[in-house]
C-alpha atoms as a PDB file:
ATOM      1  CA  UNK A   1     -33.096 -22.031 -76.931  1.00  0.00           C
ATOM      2  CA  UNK A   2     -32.744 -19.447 -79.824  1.00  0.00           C
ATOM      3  CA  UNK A   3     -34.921 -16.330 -78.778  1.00  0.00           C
ATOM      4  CA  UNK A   4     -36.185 -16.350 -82.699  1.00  0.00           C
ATOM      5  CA  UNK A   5     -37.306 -19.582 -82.045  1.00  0.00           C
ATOM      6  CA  UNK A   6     -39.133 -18.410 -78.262  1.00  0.00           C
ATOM      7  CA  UNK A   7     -40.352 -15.220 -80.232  1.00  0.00           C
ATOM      8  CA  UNK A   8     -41.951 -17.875 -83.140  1.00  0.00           C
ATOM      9  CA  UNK A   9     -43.246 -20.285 -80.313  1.00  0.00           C
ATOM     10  CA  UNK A  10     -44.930 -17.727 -78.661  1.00  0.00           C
ATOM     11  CA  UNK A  11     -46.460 -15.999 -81.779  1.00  0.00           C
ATOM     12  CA  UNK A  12     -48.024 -19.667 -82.216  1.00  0.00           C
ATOM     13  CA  UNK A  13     -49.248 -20.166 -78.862  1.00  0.00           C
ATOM     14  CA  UNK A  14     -50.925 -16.720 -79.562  1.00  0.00           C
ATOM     15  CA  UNK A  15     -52.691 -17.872 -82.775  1.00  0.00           C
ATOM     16  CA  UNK A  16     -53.580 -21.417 -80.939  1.00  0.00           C
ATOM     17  CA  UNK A  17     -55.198 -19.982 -78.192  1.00  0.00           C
ATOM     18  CA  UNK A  18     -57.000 -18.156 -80.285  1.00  0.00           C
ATOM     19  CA  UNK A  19     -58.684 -20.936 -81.986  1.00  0.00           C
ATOM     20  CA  UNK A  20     -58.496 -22.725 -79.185  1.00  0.00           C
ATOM     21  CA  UNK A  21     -60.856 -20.355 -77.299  1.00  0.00           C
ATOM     22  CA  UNK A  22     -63.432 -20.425 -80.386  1.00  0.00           C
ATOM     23  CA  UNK A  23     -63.934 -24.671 -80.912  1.00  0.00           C
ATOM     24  CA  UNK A  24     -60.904 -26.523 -79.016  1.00  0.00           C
ATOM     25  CA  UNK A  25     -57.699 -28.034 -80.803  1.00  0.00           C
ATOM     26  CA  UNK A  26     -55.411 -25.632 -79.870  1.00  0.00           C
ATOM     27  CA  UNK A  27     -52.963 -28.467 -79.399  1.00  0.00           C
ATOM     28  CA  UNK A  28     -52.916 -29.133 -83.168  1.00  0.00           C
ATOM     29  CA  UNK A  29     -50.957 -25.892 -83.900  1.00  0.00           C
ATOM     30  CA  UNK A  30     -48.732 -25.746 -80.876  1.00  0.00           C
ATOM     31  CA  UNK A  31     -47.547 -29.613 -80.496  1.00  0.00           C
ATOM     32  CA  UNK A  32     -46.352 -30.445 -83.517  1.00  0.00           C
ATOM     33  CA  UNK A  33     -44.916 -26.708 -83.566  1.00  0.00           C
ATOM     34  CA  UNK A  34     -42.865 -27.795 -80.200  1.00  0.00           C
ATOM     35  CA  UNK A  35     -41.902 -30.884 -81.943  1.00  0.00           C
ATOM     36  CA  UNK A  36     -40.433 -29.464 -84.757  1.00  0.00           C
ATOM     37  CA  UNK A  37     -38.414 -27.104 -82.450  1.00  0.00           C
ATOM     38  CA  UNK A  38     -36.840 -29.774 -81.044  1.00  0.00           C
ATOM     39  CA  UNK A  39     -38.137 -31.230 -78.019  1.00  0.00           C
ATOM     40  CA  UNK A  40     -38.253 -34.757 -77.432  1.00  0.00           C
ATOM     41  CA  UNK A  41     -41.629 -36.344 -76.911  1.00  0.00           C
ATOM     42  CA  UNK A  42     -42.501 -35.913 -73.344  1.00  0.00           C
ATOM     43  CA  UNK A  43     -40.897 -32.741 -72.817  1.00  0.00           C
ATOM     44  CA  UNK A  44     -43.183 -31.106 -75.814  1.00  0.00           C
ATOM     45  CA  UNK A  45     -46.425 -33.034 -74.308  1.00  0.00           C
ATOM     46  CA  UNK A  46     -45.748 -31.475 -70.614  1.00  0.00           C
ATOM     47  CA  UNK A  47     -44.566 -27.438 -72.469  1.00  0.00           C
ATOM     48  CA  UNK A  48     -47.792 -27.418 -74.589  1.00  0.00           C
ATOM     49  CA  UNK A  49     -49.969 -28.331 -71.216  1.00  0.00           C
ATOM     50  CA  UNK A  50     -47.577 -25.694 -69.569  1.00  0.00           C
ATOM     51  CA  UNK A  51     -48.206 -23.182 -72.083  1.00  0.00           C
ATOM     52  CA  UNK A  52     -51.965 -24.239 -73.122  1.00  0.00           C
ATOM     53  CA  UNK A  53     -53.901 -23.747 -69.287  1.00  0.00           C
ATOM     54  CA  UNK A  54     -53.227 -20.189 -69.710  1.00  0.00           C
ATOM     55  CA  UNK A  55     -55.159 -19.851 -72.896  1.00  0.00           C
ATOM     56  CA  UNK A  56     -58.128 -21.799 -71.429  1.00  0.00           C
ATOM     57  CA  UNK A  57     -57.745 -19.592 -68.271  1.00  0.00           C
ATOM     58  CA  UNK A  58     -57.910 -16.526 -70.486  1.00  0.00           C
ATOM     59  CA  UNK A  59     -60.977 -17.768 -71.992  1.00  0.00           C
ATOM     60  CA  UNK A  60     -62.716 -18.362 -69.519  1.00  0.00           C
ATOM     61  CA  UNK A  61     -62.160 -15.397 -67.574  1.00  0.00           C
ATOM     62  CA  UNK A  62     -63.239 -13.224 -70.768  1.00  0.00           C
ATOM     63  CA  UNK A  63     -66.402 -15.571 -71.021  1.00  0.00           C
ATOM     64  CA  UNK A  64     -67.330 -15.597 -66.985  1.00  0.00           C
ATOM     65  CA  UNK A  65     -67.129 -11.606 -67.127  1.00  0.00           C
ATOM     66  CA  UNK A  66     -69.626 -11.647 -70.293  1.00  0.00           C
ATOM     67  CA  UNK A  67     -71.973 -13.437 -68.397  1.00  0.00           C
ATOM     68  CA  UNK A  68     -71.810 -16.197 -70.222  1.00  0.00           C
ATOM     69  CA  UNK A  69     -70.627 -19.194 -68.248  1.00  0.00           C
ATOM     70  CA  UNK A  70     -73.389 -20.704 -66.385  1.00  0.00           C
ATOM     71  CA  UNK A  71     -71.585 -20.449 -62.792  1.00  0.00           C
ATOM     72  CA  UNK A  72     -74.097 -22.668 -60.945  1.00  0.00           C
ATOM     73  CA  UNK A  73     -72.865 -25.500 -63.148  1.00  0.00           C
ATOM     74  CA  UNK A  74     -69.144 -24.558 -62.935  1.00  0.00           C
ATOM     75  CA  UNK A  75     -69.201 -25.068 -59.480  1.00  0.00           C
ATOM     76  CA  UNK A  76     -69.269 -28.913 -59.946  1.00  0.00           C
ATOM     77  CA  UNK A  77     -68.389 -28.755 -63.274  1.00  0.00           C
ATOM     78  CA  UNK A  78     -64.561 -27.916 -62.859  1.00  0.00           C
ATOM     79  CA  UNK A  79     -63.952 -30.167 -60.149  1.00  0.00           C
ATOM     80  CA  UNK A  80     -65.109 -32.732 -61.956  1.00  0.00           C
ATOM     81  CA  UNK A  81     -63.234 -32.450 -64.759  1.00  0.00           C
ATOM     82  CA  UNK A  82     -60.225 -31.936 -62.472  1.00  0.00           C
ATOM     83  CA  UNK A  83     -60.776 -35.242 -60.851  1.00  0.00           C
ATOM     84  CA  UNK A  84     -61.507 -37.031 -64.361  1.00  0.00           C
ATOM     85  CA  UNK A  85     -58.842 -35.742 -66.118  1.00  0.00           C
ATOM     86  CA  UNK A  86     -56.768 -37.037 -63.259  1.00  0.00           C
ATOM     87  CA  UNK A  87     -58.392 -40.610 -63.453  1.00  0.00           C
ATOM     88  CA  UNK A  88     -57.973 -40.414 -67.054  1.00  0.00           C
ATOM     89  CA  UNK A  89     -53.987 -39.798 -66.590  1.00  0.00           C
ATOM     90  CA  UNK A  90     -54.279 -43.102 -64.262  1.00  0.00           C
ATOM     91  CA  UNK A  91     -55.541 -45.156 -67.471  1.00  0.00           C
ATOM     92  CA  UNK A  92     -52.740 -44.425 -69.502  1.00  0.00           C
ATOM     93  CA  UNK A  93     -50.468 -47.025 -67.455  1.00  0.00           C
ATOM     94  CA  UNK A  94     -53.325 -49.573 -68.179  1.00  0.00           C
ATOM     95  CA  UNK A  95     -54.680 -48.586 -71.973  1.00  0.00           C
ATOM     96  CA  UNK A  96     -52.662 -48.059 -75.033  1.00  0.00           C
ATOM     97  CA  UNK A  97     -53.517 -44.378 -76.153  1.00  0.00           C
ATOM     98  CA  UNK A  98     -53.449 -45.275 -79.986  1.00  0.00           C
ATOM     99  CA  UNK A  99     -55.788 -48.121 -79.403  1.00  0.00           C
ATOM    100  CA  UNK A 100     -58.105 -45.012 -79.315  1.00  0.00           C
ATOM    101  CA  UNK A 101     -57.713 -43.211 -82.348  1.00  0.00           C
ATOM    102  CA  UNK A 102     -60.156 -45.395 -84.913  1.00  0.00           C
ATOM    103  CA  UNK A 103     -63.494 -44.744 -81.629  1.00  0.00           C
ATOM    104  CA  UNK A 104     -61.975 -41.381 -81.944  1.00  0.00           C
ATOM    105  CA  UNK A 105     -62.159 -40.877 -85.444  1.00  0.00           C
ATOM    106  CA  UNK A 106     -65.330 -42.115 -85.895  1.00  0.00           C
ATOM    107  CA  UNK A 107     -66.471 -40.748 -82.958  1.00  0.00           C
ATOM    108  CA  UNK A 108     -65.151 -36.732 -84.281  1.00  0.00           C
ATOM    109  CA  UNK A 109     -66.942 -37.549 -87.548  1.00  0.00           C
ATOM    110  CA  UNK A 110     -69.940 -38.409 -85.199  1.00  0.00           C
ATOM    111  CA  UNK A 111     -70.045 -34.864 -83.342  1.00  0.00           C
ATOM    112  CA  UNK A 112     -69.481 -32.726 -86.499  1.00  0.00           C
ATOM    113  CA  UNK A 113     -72.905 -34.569 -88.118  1.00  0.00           C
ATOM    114  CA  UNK A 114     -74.572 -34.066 -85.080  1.00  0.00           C
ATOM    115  CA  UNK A 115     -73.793 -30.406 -85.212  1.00  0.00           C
ATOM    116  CA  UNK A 116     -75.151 -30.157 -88.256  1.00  0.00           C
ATOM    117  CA  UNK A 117     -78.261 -31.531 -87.955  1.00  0.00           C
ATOM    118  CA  UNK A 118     -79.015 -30.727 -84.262  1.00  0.00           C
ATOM    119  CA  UNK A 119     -79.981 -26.772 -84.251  1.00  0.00           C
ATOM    120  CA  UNK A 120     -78.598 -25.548 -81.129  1.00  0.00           C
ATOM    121  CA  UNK A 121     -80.947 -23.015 -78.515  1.00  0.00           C
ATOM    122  CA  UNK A 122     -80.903 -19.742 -79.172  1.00  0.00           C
ATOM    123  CA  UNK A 123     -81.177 -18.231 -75.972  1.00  0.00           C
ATOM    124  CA  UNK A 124     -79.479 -19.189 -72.691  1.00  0.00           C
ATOM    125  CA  UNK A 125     -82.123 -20.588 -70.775  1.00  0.00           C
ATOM    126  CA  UNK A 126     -81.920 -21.284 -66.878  1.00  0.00           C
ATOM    127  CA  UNK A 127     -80.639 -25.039 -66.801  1.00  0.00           C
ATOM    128  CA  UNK A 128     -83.007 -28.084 -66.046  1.00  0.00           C
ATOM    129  CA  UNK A 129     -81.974 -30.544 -63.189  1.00  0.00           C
ATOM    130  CA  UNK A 130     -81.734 -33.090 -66.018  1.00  0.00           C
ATOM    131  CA  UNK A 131     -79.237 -30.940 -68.168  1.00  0.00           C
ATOM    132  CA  UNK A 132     -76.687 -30.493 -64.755  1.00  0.00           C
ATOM    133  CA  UNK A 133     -76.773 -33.783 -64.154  1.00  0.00           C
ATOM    134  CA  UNK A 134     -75.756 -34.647 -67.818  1.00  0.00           C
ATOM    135  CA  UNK A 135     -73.129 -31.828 -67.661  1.00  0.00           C
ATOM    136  CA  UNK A 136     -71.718 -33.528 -64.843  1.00  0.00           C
ATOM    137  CA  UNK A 137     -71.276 -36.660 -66.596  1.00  0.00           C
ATOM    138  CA  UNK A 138     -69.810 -34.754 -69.437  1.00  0.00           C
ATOM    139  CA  UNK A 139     -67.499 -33.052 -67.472  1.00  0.00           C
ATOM    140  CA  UNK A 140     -66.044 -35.889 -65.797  1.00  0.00           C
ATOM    141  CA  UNK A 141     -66.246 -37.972 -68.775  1.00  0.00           C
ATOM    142  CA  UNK A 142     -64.721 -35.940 -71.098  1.00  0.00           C
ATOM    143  CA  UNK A 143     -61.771 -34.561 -68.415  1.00  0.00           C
ATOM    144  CA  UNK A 144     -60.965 -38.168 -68.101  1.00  0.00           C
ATOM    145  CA  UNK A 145     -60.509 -38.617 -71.937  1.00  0.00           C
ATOM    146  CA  UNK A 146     -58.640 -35.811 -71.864  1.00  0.00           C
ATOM    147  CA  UNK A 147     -55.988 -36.536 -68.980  1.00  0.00           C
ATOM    148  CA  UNK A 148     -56.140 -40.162 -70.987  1.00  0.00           C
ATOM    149  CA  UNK A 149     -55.712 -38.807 -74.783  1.00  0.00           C
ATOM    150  CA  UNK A 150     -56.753 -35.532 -75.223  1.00  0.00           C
ATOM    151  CA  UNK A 151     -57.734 -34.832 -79.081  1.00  0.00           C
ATOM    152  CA  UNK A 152     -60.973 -32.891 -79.641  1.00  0.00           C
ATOM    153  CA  UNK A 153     -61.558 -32.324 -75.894  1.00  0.00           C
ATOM    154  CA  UNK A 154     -63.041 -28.751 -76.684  1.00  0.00           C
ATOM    155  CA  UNK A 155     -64.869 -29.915 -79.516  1.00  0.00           C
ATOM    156  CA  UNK A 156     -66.830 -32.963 -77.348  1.00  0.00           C
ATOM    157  CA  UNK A 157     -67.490 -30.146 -74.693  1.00  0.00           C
ATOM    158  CA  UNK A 158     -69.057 -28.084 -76.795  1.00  0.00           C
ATOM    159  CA  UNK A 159     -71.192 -30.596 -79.609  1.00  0.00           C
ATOM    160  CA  UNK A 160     -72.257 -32.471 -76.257  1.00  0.00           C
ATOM    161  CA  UNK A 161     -73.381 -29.360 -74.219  1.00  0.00           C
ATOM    162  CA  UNK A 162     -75.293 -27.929 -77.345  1.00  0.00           C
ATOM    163  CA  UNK A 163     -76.769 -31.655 -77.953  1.00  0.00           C
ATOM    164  CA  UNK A 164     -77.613 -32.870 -74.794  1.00  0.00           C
ATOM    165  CA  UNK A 165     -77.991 -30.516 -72.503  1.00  0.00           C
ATOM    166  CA  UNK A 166     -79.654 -27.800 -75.277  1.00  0.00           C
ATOM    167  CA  UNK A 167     -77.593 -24.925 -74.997  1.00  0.00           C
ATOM    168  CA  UNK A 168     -76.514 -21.908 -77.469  1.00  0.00           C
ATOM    169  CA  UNK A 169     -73.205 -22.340 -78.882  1.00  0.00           C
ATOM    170  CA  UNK A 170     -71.803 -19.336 -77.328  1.00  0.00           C
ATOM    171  CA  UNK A 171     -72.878 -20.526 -74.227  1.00  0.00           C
ATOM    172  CA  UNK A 172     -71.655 -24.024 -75.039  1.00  0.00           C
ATOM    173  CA  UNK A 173     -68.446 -23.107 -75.224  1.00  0.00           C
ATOM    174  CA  UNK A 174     -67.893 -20.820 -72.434  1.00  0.00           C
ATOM    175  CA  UNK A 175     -68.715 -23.572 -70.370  1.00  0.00           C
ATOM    176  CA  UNK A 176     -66.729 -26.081 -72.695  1.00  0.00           C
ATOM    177  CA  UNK A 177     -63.478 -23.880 -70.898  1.00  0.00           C
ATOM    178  CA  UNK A 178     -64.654 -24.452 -67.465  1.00  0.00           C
ATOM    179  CA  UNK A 179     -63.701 -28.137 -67.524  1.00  0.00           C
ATOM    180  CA  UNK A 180     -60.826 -27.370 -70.159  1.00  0.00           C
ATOM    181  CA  UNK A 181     -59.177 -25.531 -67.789  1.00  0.00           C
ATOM    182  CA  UNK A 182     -59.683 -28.098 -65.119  1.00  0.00           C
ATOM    183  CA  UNK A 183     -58.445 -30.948 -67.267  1.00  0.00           C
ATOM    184  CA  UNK A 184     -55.425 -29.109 -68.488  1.00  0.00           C
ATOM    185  CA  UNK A 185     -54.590 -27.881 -64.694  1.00  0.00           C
ATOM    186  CA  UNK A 186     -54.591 -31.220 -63.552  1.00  0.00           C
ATOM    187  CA  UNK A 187     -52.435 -31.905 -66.636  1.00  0.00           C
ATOM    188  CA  UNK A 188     -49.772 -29.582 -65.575  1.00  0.00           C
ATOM    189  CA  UNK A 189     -49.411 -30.643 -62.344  1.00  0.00           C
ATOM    190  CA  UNK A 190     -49.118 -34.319 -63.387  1.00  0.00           C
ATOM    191  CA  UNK A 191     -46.319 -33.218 -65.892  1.00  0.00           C
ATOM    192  CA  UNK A 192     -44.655 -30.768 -63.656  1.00  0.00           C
ATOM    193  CA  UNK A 193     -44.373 -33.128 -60.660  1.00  0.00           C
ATOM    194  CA  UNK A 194     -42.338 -35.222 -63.217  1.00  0.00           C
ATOM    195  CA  UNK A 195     -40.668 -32.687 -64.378  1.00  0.00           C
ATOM    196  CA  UNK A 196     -41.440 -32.750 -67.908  1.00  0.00           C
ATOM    197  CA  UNK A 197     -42.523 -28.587 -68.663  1.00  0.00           C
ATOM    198  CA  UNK A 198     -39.657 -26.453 -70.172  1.00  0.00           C
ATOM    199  CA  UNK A 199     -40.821 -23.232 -68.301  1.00  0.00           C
ATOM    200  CA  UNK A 200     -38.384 -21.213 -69.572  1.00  0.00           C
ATOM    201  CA  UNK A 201     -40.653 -21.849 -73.053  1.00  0.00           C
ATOM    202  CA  UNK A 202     -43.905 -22.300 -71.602  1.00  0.00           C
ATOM    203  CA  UNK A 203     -43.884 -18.843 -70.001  1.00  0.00           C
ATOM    204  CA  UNK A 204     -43.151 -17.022 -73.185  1.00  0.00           C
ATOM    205  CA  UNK A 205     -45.407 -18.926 -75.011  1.00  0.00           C
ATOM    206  CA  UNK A 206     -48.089 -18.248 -72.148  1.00  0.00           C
ATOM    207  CA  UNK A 207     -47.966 -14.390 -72.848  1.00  0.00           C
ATOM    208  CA  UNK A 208     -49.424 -15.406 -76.714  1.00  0.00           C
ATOM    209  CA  UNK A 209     -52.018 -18.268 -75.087  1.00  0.00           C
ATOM    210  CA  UNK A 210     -53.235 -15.318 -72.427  1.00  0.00           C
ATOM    211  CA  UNK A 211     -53.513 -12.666 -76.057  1.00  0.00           C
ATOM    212  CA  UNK A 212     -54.697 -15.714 -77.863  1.00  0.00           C
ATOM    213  CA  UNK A 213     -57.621 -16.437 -75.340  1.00  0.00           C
ATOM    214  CA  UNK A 214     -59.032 -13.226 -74.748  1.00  0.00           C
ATOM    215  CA  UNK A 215     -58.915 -12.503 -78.420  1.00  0.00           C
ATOM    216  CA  UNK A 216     -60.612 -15.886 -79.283  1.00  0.00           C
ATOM    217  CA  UNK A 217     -62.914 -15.662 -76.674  1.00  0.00           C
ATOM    218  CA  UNK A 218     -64.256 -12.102 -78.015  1.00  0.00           C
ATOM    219  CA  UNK A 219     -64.300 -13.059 -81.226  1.00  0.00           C
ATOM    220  CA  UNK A 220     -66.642 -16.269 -80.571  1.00  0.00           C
ATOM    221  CA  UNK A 221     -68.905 -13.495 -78.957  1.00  0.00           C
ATOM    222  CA  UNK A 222     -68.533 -11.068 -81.346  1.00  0.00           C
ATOM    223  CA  UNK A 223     -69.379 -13.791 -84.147  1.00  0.00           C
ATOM    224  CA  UNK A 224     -72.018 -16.332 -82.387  1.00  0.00           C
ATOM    225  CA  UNK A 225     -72.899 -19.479 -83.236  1.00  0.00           C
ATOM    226  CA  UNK A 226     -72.178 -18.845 -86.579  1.00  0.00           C
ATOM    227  CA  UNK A 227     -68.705 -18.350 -86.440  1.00  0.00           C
ATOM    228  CA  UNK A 228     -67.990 -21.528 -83.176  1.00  0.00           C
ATOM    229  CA  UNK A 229     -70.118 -23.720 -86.047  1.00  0.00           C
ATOM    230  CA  UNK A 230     -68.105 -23.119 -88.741  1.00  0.00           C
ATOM    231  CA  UNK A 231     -64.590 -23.120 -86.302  1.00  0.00           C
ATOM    232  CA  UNK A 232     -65.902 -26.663 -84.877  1.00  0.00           C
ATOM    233  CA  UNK A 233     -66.308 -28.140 -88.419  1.00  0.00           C
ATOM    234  CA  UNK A 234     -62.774 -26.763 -89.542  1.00  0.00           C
ATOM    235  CA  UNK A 235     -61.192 -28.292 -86.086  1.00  0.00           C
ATOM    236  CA  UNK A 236     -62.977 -31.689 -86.363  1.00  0.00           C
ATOM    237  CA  UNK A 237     -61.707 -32.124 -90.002  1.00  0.00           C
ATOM    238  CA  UNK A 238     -58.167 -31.634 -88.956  1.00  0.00           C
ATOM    239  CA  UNK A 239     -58.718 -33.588 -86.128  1.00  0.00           C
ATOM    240  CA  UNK A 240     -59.597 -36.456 -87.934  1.00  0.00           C
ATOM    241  CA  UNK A 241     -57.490 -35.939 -91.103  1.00  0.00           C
ATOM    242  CA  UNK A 242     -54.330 -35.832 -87.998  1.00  0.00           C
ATOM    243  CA  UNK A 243     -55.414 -38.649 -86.140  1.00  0.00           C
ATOM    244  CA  UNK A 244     -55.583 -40.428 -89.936  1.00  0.00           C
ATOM    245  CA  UNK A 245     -52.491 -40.052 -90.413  1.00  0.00           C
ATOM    246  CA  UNK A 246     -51.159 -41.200 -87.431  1.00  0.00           C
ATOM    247  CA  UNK A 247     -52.971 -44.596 -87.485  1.00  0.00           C
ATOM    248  CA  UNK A 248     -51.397 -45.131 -90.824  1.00  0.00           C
END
């Protein structure tokens, strides 16, 4: 490939994983990017996986040194979401993906209210047995919807630790990138068994993801809930607005 077009890739993988690290949908910036580069369907699907897990990795390495990842949940947390997003990758042989996109649509518009109207904790308390439990489900529910389809992954994460399992939104999503980094780990390894990551791209475009993360992740520190708030709004909108388009 032309190394102006690797140098471009990668300086958009760098400005996804930024955003990515802040409220999810990453994937909207690099995919169609890889797309319009060239790559046929499944090759593009299996780079931006290759090229994505390093951004989540980032992230949550910057968030777990902050303090801010709430490590007794990680500990069943990511495998959980490994496991689901592999279950999830399972259902696509039996499910039409598009059949999804109106319940995800409406289901985007949903979590953006709800984020609105729910004010989220301000201070990261120690977690109740009832809130781990309900971050379990989450984790293995929403992995699985993301080894299935994958849209607004981040974004569920985060609305549904802040709503149900009353957290901050900073520490929402630092914990949002434990099981985003599962589900896109088990993602690679699905799509590089089959062969289906351009590595020769994905690495380059791995060095912007690892920039991308770290910066992100700092930055949704730095700025607090009101910054991830206003980030999650913007990323639901062109969720939806995407997936819109699509279905027509």
């Amino acid at each position: 490939m032309d190394p102006l077009v690797v140098a471009l890739l990668s300086v958009t993988a760098l400005l996804a994983g930024t955003v990515d690290a802040i409220a999810g949908g990453g994937g909207l910036i690099t995919l169609p990017a890889l797309l319009t580069a060239g790559l046929p369907p499944h090759l593009a699907l299996g780079t931006n996986k290759g090229q994505s897990v390093w951004g989540s990795a980032a992230a949550l390495v910057a968030f777990w040194r902050a303090g801010h990842v709430d490590r007794r949940q990680a500990l069943f947390a990511f495998p959980l979401g490994l496991v689901g997003s592999l279950l999830g990758a399972e259902l696509v042989l039996l499910i039409a993906p598009g059949q999804l996109r109106p319940v995800v649509i409406a289901m985007l518009i949903g979590a953006a209210v709800l984020l609105l109207v729910r004010k989220p904790s301000r201070d990261q308390d120690a977690p109740s047995r009832k809130g781990q439990v309900i971050a379990g489900v989450l984790a293995l529910v929403i992995g699985a919807y993301d080894g299935f389809f994958g849209p607004g992954t981040g974004t569920f994460l985060i609305v549904g630790f802040v709503a149900l399992c009353g957290k901050s939104l900073v520490r929402a999503t630092a914990d949002a990138k434990v099981v985003n980094f599962a589900s896109n780990l088990a993602a690679v390894i699905a799509f590089a068994r089959a062969g289906s990551i351009l590595w020769s791209l994905a690495l380059p475009m791995a060095v912007g993801q690892l920039c991308g993360g770290l910066l992100g992740a700092r930055l949704a520190m730095k700025g607090g809930a009101k910054l991830i708030r206003a980030m999650v709004l913007l990323v639901s909108g062109a969720l939806v607005a995407k997936l819109i388009l699509d279905l027509v």
